[in-house]
N, C-alpha and C. Protein backbone atom coordinates (compact mmCIF):
# COMPACT_ATOMS: atom_id res chain seq x y z
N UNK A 1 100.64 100.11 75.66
CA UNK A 1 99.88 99.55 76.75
C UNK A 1 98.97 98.44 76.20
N UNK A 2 98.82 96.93 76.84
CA UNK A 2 98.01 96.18 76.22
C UNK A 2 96.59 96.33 76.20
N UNK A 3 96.29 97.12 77.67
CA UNK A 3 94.92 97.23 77.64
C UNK A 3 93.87 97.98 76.58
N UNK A 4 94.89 98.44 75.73
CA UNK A 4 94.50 99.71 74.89
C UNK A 4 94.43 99.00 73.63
N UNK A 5 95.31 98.50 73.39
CA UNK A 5 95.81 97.92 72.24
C UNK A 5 94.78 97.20 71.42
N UNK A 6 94.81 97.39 69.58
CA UNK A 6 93.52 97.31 69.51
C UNK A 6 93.64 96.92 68.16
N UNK A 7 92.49 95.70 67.30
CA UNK A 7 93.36 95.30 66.03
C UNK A 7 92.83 95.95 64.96
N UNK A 8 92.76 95.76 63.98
CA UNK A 8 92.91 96.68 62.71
C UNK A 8 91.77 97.06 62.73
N UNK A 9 90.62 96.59 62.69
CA UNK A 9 89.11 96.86 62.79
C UNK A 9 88.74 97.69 64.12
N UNK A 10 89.50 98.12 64.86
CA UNK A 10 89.17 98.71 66.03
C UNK A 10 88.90 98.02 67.00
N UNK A 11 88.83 96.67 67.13
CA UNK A 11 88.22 95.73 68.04
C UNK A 11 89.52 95.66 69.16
N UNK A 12 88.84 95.44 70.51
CA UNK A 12 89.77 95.57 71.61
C UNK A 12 91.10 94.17 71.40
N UNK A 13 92.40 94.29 71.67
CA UNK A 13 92.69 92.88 71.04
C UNK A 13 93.06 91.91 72.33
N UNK A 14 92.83 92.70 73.85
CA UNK A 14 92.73 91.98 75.30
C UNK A 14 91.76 92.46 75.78
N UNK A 15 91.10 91.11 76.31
CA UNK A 15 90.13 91.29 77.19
C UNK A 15 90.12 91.18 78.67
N UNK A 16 91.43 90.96 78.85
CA UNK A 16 91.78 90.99 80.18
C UNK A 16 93.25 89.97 80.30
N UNK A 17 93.69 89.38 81.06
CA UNK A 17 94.93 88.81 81.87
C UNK A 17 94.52 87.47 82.45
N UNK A 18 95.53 86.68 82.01
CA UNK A 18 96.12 85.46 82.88
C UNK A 18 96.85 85.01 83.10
N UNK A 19 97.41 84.98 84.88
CA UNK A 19 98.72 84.35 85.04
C UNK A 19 98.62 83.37 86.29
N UNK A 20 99.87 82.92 86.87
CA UNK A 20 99.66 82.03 87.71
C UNK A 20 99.96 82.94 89.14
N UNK A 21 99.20 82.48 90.11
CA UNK A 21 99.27 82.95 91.31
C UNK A 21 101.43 82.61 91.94
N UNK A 22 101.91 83.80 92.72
CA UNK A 22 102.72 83.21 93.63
C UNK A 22 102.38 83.11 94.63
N UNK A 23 101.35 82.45 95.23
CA UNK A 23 100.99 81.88 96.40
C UNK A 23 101.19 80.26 96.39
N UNK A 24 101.07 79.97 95.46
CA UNK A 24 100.91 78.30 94.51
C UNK A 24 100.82 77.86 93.64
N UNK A 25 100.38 76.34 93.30
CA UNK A 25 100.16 76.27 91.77
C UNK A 25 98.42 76.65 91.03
N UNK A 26 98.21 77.90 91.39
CA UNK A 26 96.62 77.99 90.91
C UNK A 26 97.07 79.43 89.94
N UNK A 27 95.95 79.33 88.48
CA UNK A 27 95.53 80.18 87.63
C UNK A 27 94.65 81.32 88.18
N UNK A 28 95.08 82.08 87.93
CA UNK A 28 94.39 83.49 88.11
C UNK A 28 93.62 84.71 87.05
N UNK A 29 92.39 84.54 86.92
CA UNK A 29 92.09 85.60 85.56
C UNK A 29 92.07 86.86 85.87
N UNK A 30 91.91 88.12 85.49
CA UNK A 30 91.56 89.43 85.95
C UNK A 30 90.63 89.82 84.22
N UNK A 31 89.40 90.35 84.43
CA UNK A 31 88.96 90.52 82.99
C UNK A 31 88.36 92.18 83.47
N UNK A 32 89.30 92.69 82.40
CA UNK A 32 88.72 94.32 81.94
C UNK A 32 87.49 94.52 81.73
N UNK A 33 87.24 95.97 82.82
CA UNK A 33 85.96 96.00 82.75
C UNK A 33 85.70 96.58 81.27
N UNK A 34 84.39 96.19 80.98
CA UNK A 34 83.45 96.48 79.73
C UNK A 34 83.51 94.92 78.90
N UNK A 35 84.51 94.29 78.98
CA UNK A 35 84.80 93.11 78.35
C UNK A 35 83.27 92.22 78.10
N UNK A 36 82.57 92.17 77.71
CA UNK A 36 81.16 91.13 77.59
C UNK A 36 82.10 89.21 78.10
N UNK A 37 81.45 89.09 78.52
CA UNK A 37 82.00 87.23 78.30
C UNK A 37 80.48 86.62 79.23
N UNK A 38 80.40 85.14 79.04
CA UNK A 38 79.56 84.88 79.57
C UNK A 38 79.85 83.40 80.09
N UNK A 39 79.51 83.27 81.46
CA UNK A 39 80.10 82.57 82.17
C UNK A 39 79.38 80.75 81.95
N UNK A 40 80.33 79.89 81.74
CA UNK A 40 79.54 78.47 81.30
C UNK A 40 79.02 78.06 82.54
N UNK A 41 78.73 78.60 83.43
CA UNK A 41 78.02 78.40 84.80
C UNK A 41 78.19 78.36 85.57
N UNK A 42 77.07 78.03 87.08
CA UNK A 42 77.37 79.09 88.23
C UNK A 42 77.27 77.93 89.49
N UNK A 43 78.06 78.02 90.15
CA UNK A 43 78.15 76.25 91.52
C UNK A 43 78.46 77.25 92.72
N UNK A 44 77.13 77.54 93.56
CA UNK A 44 77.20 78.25 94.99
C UNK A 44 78.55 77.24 95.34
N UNK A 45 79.30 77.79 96.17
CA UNK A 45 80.55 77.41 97.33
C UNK A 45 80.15 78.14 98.40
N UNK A 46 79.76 76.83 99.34
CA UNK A 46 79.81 76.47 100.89
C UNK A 46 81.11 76.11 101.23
N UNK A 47 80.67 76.19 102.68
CA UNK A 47 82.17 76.32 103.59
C UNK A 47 82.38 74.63 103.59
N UNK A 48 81.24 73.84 103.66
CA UNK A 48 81.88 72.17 103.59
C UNK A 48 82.60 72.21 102.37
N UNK A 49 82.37 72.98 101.42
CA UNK A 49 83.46 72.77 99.99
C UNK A 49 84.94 72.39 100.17
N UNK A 50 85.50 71.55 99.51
CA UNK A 50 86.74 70.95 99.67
C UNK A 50 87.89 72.04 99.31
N UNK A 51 87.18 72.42 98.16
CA UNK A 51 88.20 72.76 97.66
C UNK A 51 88.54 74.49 98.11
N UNK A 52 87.33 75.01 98.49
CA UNK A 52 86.65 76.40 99.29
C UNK A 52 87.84 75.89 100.76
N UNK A 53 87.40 74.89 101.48
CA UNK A 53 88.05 74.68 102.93
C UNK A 53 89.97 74.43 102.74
N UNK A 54 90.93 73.73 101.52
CA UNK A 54 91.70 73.71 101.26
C UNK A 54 92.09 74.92 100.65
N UNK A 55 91.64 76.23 99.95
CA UNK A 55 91.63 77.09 99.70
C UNK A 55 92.35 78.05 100.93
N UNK A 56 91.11 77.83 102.07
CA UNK A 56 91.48 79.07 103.83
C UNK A 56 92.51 78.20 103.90
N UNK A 57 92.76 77.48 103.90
CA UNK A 57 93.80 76.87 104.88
C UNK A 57 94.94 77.25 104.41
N UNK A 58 95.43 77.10 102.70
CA UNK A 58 96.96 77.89 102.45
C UNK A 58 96.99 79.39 102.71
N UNK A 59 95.48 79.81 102.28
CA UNK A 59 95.51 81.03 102.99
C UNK A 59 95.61 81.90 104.35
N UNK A 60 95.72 80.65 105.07
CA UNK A 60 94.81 80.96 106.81
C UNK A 60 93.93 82.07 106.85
N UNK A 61 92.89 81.81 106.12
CA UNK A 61 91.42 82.56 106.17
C UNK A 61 90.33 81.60 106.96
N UNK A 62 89.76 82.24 107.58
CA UNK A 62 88.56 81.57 108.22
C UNK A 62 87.00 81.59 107.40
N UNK A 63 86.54 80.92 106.78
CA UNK A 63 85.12 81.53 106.28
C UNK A 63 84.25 81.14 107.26
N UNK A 64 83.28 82.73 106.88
CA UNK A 64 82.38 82.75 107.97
C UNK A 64 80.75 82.44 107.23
């Protein structure tokens, strides 16, 4: 199992998953919980967001 999987020192050797969505051409992460990482920063998304409003739309989601 990868999630387990672990290198010589005991250290975890995945910290989680990345693949591409089949919805489209967008990247998708999933990160295991306990994993530490720290995020290079943080941009509120509003609904005028372009890329937030092109987002609902392949989805047909409405944001409220």
């Amino acid at each position: 199992m990868a999630y387990l999987a672990s290198s010589a020192s005991g250290e975890p050797a995945y910290g989680g998953v990345r693949y591409m969505s089949k919805l489209g051409p967008f990247e998708c992460w999933a990160i295991f919980d306990g994993v530490q990482w720290n995020p290079a920063g943080q941009t509120r998304i509003t609904k005028q967001d372009a890329a937030s409003r092109e987002a609902c739309a392949l989805l047909e989601l409405v944001a409220h």
